[in-house]
PDB file of N, CA and C in Angstrom:
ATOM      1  N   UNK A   1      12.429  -4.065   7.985  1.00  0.00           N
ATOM      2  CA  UNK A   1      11.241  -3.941   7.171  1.00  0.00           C
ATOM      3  C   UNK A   1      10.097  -4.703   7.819  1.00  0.00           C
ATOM      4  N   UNK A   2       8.995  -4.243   7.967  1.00  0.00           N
ATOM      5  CA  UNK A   2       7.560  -4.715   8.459  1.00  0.00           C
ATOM      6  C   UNK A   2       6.665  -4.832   7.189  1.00  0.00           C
ATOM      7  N   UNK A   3       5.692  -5.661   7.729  1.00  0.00           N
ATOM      8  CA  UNK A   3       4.289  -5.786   6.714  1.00  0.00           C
ATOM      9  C   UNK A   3       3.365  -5.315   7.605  1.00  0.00           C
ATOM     10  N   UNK A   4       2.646  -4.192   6.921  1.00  0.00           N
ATOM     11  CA  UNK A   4       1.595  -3.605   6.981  1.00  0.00           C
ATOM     12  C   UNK A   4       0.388  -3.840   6.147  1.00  0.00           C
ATOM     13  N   UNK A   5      -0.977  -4.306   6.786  1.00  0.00           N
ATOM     14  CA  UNK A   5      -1.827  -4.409   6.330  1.00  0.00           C
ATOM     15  C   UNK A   5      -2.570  -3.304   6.530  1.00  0.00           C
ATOM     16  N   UNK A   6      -3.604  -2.824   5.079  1.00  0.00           N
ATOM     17  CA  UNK A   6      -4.777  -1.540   5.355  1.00  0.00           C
ATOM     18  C   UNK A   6      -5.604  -1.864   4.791  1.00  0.00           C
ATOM     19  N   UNK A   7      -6.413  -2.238   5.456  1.00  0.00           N
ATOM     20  CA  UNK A   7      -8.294  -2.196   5.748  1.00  0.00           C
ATOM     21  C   UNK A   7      -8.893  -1.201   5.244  1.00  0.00           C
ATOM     22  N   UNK A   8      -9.517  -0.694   4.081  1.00  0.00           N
ATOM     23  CA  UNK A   8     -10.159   0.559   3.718  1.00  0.00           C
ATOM     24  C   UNK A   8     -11.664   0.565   3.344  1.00  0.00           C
ATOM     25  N   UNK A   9     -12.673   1.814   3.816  1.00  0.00           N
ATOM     26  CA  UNK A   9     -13.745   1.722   2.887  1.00  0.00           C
ATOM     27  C   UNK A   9     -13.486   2.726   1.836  1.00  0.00           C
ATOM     28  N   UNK A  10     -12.872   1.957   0.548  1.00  0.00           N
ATOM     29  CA  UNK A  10     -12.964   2.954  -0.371  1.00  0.00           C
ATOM     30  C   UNK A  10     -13.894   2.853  -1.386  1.00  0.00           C
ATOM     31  N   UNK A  11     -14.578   4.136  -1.020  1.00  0.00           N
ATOM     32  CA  UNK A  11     -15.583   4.023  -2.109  1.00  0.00           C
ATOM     33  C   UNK A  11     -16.352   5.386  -2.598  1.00  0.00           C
ATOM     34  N   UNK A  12     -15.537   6.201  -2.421  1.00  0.00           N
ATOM     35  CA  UNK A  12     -15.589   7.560  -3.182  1.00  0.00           C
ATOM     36  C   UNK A  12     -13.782   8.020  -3.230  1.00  0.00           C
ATOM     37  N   UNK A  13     -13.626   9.172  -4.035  1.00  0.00           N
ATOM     38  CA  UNK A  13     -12.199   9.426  -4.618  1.00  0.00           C
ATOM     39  C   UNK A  13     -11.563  10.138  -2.810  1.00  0.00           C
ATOM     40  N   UNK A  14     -12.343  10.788  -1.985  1.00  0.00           N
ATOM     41  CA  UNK A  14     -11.884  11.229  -0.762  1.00  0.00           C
ATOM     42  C   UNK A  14     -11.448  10.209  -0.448  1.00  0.00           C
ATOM     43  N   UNK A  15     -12.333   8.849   0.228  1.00  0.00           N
ATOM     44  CA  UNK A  15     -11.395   7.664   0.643  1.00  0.00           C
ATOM     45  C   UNK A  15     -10.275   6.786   0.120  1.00  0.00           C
ATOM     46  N   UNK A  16     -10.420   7.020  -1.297  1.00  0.00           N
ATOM     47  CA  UNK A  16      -9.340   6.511  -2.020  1.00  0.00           C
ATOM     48  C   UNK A  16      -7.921   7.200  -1.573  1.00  0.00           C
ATOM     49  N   UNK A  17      -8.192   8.296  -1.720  1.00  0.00           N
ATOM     50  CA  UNK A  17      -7.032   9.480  -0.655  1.00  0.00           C
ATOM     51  C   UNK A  17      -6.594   9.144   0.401  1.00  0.00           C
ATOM     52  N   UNK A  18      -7.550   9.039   1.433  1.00  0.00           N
ATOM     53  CA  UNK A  18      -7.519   8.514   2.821  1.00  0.00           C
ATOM     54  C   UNK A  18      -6.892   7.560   2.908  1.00  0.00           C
ATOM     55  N   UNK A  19      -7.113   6.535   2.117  1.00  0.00           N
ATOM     56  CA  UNK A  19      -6.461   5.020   2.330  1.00  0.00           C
ATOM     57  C   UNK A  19      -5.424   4.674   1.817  1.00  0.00           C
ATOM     58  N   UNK A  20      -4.770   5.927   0.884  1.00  0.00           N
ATOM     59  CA  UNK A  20      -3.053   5.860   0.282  1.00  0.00           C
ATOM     60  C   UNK A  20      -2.099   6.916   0.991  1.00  0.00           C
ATOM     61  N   UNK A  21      -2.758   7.537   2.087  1.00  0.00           N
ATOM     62  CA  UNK A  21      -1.788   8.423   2.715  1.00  0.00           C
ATOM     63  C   UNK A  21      -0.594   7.433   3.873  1.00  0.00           C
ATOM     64  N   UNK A  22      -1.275   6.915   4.272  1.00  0.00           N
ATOM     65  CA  UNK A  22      -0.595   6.236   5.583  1.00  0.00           C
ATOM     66  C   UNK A  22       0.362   4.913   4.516  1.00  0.00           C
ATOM     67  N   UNK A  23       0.005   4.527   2.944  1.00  0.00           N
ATOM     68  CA  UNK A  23       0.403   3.855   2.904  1.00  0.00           C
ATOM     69  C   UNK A  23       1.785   4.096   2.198  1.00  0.00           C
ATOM     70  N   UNK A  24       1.757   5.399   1.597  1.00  0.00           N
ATOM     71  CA  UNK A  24       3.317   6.043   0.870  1.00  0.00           C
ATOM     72  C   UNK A  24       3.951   6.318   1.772  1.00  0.00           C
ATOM     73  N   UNK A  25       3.435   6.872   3.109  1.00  0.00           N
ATOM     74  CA  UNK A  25       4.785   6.533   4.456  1.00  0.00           C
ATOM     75  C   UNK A  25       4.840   5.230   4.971  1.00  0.00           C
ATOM     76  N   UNK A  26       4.356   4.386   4.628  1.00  0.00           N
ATOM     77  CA  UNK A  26       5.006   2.831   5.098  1.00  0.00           C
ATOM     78  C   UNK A  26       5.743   2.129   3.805  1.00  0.00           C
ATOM     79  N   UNK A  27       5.529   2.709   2.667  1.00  0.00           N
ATOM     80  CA  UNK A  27       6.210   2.492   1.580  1.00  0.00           C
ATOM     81  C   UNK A  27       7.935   2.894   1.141  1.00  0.00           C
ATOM     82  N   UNK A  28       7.660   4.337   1.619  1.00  0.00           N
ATOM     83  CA  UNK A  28       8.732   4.987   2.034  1.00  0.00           C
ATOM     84  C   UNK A  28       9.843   4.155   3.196  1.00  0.00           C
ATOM     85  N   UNK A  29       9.040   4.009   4.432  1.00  0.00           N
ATOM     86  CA  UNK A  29      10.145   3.656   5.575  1.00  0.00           C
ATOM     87  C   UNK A  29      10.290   2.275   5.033  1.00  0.00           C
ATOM     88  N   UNK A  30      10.042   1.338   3.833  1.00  0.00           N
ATOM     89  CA  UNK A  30      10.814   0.172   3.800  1.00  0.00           C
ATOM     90  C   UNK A  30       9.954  -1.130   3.930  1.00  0.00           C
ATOM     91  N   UNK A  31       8.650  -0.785   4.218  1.00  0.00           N
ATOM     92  CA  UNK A  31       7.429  -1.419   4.507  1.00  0.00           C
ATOM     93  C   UNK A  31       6.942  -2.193   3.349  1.00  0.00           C
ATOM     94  N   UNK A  32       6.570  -3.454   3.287  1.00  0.00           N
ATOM     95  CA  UNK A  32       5.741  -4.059   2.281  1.00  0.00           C
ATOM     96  C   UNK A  32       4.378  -3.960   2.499  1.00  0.00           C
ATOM     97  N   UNK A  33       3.459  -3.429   1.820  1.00  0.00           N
ATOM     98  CA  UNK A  33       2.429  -3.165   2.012  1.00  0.00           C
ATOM     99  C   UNK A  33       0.914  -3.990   1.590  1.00  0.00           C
ATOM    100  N   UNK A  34      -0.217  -4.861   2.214  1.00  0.00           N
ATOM    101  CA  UNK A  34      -1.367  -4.839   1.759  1.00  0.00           C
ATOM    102  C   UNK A  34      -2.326  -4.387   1.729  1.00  0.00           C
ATOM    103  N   UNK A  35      -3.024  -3.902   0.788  1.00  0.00           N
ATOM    104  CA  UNK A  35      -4.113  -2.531   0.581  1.00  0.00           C
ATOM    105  C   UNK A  35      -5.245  -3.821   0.229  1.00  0.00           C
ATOM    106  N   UNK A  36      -6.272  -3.548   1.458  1.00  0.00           N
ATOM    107  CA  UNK A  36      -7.455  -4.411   1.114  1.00  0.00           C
ATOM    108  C   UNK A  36      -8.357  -3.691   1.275  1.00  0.00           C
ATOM    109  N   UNK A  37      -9.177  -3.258  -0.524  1.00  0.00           N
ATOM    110  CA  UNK A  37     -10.235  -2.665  -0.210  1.00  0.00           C
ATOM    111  C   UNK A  37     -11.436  -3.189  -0.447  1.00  0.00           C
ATOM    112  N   UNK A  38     -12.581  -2.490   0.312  1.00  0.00           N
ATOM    113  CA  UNK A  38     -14.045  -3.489   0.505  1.00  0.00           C
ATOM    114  C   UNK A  38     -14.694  -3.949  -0.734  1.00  0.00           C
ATOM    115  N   UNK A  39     -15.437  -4.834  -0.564  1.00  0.00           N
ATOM    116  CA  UNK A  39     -16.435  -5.037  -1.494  1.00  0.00           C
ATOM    117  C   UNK A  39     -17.868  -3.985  -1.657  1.00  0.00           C
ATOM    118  N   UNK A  40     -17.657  -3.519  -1.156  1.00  0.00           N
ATOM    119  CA  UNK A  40     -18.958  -2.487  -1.642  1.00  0.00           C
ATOM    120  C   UNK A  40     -18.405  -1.500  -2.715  1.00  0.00           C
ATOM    121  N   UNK A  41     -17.457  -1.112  -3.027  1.00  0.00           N
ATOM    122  CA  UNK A  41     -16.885  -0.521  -4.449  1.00  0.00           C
ATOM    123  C   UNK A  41     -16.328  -1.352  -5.365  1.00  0.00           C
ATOM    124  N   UNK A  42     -16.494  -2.358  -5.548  1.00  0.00           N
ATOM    125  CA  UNK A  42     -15.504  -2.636  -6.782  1.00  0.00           C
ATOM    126  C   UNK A  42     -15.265  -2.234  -8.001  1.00  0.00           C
ATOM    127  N   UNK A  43     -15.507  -1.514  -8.528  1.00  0.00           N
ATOM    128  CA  UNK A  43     -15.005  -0.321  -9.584  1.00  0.00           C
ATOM    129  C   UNK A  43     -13.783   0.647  -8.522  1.00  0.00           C
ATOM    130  N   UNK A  44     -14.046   1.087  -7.752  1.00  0.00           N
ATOM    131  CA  UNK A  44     -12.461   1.936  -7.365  1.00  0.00           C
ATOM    132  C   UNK A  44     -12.011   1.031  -6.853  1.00  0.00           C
ATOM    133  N   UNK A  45     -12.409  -0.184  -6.241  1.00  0.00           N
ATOM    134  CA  UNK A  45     -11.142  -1.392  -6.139  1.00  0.00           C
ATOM    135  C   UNK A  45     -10.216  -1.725  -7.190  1.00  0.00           C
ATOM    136  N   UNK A  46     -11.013  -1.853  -8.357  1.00  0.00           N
ATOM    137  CA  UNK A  46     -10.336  -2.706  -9.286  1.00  0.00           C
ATOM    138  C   UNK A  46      -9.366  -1.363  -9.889  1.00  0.00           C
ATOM    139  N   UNK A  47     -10.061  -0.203  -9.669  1.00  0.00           N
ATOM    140  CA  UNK A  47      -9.329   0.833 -10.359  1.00  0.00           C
ATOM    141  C   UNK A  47      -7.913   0.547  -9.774  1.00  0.00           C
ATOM    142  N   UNK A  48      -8.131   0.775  -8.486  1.00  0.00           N
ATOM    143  CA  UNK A  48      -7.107   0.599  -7.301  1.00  0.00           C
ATOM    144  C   UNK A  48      -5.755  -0.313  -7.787  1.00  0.00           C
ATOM    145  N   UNK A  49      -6.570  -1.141  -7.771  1.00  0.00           N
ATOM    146  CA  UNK A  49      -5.325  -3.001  -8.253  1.00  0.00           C
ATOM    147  C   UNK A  49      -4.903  -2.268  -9.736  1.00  0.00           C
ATOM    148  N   UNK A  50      -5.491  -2.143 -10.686  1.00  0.00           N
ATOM    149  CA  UNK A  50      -4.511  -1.674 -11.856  1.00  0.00           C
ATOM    150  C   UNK A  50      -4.072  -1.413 -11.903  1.00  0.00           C
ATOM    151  N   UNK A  51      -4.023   0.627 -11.035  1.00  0.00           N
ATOM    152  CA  UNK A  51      -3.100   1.063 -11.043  1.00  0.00           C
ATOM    153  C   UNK A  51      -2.054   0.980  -9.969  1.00  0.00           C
ATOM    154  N   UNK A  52      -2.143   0.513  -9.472  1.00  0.00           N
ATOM    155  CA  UNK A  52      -0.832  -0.245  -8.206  1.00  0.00           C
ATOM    156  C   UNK A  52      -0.234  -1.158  -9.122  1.00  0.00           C
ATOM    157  N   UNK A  53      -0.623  -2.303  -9.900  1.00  0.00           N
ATOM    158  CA  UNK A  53      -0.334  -3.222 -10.657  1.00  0.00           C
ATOM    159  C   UNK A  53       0.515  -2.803 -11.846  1.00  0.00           C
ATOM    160  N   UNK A  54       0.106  -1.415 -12.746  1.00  0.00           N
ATOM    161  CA  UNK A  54       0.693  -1.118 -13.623  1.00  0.00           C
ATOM    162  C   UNK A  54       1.695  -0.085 -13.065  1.00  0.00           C
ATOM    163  N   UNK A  55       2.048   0.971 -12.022  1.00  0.00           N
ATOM    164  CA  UNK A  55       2.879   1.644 -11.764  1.00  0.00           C
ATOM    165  C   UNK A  55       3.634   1.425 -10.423  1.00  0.00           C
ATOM    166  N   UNK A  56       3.272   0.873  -9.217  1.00  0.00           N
ATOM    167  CA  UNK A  56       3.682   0.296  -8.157  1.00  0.00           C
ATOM    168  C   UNK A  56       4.811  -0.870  -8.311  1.00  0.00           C
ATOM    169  N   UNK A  57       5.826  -1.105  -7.280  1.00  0.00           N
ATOM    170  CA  UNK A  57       6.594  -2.419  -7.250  1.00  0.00           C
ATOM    171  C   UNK A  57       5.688  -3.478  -6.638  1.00  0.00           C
ATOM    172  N   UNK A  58       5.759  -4.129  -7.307  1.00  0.00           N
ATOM    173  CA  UNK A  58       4.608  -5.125  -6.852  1.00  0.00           C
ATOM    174  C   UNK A  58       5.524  -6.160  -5.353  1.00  0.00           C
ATOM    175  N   UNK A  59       6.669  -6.244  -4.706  1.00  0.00           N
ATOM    176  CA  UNK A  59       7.258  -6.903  -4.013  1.00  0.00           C
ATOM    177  C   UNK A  59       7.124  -5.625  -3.077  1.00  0.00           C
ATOM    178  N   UNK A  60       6.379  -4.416  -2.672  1.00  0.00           N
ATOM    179  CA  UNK A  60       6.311  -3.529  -2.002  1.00  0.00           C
ATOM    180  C   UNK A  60       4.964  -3.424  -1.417  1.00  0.00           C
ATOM    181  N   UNK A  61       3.888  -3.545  -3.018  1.00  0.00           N
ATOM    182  CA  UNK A  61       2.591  -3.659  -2.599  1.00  0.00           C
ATOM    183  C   UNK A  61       1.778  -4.284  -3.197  1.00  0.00           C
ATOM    184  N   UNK A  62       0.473  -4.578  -2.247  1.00  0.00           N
ATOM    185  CA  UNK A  62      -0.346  -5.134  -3.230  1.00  0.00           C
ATOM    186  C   UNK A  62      -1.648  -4.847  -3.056  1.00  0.00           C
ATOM    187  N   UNK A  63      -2.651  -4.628  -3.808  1.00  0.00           N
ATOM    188  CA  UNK A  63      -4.454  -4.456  -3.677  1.00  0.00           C
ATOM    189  C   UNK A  63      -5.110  -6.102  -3.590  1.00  0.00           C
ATOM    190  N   UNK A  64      -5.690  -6.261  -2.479  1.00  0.00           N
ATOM    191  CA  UNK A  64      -6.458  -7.325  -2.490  1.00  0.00           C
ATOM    192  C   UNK A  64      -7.994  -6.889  -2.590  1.00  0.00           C
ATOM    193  N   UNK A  65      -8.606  -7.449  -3.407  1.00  0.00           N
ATOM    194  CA  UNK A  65      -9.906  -7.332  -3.826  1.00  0.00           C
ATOM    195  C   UNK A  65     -11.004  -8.540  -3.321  1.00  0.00           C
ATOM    196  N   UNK A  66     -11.920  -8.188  -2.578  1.00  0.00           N
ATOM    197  CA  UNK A  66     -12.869  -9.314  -2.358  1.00  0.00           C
ATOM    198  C   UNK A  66     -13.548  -9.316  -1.075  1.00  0.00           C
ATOM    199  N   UNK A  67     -14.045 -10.109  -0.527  1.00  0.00           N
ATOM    200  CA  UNK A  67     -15.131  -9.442   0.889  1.00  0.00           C
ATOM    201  C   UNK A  67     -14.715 -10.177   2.056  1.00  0.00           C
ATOM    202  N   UNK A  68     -15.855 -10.721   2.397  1.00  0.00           N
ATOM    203  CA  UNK A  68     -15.500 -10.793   3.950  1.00  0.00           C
ATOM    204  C   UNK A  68     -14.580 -11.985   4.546  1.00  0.00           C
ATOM    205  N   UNK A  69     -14.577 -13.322   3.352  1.00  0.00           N
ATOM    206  CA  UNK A  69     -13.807 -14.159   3.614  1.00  0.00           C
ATOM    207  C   UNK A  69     -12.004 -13.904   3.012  1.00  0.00           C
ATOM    208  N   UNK A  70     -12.172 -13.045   2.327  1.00  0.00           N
ATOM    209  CA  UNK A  70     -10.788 -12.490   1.925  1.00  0.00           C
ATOM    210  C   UNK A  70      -9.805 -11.512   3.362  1.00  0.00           C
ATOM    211  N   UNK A  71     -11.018 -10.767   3.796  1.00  0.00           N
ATOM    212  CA  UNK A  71     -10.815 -10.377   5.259  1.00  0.00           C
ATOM    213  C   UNK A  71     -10.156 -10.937   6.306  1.00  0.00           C
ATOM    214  N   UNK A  72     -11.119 -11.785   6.016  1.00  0.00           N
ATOM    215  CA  UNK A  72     -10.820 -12.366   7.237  1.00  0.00           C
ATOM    216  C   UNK A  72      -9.275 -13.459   7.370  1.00  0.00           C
ATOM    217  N   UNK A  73      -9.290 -14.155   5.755  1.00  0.00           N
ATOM    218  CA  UNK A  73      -8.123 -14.576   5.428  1.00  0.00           C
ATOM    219  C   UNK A  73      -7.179 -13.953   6.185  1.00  0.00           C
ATOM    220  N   UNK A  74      -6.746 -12.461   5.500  1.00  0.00           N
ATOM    221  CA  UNK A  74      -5.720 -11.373   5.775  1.00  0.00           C
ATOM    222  C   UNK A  74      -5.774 -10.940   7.247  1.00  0.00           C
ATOM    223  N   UNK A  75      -6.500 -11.093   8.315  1.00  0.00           N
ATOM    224  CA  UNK A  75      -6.390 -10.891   9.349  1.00  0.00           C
ATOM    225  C   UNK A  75      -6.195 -12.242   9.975  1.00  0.00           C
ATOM    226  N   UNK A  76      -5.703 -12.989   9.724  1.00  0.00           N
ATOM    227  CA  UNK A  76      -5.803 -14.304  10.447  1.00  0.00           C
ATOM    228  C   UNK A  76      -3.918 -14.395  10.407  1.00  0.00           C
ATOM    229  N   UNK A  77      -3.505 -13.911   9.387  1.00  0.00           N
ATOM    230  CA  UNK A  77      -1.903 -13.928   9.035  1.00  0.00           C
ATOM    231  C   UNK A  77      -1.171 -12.707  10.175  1.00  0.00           C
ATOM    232  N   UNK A  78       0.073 -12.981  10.396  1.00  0.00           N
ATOM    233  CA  UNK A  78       0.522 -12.375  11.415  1.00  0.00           C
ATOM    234  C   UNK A  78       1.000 -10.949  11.033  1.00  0.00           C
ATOM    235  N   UNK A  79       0.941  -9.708  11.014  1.00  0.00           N
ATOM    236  CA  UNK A  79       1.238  -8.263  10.383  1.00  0.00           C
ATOM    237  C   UNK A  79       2.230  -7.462  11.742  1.00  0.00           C
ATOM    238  N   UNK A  80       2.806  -6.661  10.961  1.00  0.00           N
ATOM    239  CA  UNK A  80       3.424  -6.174  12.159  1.00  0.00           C
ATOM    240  C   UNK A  80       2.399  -4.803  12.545  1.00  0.00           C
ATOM    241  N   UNK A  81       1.883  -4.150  11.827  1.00  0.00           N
ATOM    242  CA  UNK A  81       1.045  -3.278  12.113  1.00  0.00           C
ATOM    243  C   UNK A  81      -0.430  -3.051  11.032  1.00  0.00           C
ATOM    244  N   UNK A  82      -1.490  -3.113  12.035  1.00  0.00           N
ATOM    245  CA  UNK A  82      -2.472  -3.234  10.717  1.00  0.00           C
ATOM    246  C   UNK A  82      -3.426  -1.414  10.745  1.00  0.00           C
ATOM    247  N   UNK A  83      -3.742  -0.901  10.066  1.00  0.00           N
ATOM    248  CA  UNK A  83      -4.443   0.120   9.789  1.00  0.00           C
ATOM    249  C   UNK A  83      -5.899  -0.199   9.650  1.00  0.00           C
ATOM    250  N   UNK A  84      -6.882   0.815   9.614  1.00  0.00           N
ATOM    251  CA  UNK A  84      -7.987   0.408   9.758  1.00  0.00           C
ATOM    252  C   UNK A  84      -8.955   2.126   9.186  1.00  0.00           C
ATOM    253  N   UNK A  85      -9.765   1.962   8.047  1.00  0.00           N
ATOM    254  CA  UNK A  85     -10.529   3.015   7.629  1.00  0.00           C
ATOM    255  C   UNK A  85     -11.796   2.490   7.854  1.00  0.00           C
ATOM    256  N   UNK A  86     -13.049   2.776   8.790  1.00  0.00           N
ATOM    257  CA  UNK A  86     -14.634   2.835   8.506  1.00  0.00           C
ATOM    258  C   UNK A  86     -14.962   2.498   9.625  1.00  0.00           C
ATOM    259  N   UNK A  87     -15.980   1.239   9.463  1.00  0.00           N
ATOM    260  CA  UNK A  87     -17.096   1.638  10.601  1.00  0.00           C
ATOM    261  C   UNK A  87     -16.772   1.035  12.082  1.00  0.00           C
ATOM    262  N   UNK A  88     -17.037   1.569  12.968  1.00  0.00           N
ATOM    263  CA  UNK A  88     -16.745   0.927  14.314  1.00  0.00           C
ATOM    264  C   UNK A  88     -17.308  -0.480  14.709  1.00  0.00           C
ATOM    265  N   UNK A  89     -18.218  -1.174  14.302  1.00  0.00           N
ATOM    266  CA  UNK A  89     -18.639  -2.418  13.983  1.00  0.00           C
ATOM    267  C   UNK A  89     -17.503  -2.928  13.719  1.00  0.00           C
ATOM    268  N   UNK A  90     -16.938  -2.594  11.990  1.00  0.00           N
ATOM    269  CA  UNK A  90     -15.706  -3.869  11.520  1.00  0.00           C
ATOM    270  C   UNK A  90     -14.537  -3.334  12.364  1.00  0.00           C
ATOM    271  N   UNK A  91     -14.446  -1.931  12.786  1.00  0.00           N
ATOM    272  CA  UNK A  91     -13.462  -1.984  13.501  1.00  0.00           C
ATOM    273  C   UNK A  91     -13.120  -2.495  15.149  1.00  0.00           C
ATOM    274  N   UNK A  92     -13.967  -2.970  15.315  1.00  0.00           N
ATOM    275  CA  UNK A  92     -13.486  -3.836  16.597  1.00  0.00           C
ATOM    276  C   UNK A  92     -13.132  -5.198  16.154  1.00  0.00           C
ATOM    277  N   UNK A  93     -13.994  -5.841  15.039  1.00  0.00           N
ATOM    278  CA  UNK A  93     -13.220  -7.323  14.418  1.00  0.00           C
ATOM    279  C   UNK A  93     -12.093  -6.742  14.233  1.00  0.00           C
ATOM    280  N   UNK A  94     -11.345  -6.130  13.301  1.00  0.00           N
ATOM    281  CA  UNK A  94      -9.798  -6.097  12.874  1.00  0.00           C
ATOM    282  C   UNK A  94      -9.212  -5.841  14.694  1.00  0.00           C
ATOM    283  N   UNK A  95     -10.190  -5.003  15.090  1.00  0.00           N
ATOM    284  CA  UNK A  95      -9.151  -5.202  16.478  1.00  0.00           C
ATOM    285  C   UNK A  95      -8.694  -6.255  17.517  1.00  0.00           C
ATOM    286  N   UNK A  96      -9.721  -6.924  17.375  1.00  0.00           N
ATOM    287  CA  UNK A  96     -10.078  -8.517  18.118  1.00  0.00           C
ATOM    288  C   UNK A  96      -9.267  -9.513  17.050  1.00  0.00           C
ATOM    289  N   UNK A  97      -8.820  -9.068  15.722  1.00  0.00           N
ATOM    290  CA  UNK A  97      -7.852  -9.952  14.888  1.00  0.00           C
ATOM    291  C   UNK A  97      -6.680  -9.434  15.012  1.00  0.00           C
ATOM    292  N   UNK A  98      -6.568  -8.161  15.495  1.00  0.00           N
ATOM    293  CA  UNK A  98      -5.269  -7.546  15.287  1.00  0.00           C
ATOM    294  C   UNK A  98      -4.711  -7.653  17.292  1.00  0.00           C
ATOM    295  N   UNK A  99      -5.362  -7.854  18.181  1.00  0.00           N
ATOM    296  CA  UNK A  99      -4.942  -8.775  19.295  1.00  0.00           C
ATOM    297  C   UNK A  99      -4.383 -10.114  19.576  1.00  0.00           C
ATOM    298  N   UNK A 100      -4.675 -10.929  18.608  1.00  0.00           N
ATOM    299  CA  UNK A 100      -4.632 -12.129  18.546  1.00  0.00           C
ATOM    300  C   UNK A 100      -2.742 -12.611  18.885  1.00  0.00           C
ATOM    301  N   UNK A 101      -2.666 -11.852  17.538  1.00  0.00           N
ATOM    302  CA  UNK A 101      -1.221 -11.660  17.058  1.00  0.00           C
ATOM    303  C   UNK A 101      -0.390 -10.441  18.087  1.00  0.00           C
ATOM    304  N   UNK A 102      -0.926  -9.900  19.192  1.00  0.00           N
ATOM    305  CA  UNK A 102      -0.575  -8.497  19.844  1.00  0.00           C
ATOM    306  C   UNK A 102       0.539  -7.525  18.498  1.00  0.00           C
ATOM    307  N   UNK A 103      -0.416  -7.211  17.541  1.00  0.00           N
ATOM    308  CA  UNK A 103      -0.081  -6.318  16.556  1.00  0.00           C
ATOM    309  C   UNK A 103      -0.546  -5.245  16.681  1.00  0.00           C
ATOM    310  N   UNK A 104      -0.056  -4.138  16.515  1.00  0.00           N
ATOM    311  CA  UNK A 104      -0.456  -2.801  16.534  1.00  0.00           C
ATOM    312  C   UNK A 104      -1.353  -2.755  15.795  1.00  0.00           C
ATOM    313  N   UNK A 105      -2.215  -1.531  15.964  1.00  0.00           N
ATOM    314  CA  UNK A 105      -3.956  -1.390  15.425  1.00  0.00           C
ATOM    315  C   UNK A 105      -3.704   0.113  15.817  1.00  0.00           C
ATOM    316  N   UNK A 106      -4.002   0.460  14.135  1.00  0.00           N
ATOM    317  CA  UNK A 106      -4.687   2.095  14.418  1.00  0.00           C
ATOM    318  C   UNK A 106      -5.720   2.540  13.475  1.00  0.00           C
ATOM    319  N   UNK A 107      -6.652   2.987  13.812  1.00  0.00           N
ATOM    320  CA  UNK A 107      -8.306   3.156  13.394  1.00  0.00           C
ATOM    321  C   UNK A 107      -8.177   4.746  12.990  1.00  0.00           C
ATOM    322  N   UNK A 108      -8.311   5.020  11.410  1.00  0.00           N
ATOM    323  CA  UNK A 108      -8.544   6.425  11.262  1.00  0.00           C
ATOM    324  C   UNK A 108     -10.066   6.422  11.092  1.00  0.00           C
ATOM    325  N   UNK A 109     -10.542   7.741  11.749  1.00  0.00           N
ATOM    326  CA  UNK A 109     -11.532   8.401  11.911  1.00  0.00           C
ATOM    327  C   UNK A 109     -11.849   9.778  11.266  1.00  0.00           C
ATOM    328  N   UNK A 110     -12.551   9.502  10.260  1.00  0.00           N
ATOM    329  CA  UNK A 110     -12.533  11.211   9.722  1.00  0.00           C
ATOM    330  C   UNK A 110     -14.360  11.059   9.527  1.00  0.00           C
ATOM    331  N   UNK A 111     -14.728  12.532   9.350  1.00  0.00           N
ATOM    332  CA  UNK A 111     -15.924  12.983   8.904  1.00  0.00           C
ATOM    333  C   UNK A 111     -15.762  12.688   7.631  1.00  0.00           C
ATOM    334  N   UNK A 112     -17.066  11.906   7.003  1.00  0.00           N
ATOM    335  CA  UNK A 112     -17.207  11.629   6.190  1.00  0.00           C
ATOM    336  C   UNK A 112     -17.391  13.015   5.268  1.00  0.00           C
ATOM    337  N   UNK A 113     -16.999  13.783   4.188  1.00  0.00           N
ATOM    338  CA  UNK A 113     -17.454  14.871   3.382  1.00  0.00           C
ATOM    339  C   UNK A 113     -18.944  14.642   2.558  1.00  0.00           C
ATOM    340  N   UNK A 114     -19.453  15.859   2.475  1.00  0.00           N
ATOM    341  CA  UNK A 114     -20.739  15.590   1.576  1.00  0.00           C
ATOM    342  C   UNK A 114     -20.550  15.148   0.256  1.00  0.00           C
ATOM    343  N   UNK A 115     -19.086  14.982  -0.251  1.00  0.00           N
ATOM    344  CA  UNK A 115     -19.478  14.531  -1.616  1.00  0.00           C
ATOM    345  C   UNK A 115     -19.632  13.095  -1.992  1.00  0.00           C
ATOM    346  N   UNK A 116     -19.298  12.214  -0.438  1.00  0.00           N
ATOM    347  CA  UNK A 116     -19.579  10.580  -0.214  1.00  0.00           C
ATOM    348  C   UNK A 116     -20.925  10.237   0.227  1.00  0.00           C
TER     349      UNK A 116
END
């Protein structure tokens, strides 16, 4: 079993999508999971943490809520593989945090849809 950390910008219901796909297959293979989503939504954050909180195993996963020093917290801890949703800016920090530790780093890239 590994810990996986995911980095998300969620902040329309598409990214909310985006940022739980990769995490029901690390859930699945046995993975404990942290789902850290940004501070620029906190309404689908908090949505996020409830419902992980009220239907999720919580010793499987968890929603961390909060900004850049919460970030940075969670990238400072050692992960066996970290994920990464948004902008190429923060994604070279998680990558330059996710070197540190020589942890795997993978950056999804999608077109943003017009309804974000």
């Amino acid at each position: 079993m590994g810990k996986l950390l995911s980095v998300n910008n969620i902040n329309c219901l598409y990214f909310l999508v985006l940022s739980l796909d990769p995490v029901i297959g690390a859930i699945s293979a046995g993975n404990a999971v942290v789902l850290k989503a940004i501070r620029n939504s906190p309404a689908t954050s908090l949505l996020l943490s409830n419902l992980v909180e009220e239907y999720l195993d919580q010793s499987a996963i968890r929603v961390v809520e909060g900004s850049v020093d919460e970030t940075t917290a969670l990238l400072e801890q050692k992960w066996d593989k970290i994920l990464y949703t948004g902008s190429a800016r923060v994604g070279r920090i998680v990558m330059a945090a996710a070197a540190k530790h020589l942890t795997q780093y993978s950056r999804t890239w999608r077109k943003v849809p017009s309804c974000c």
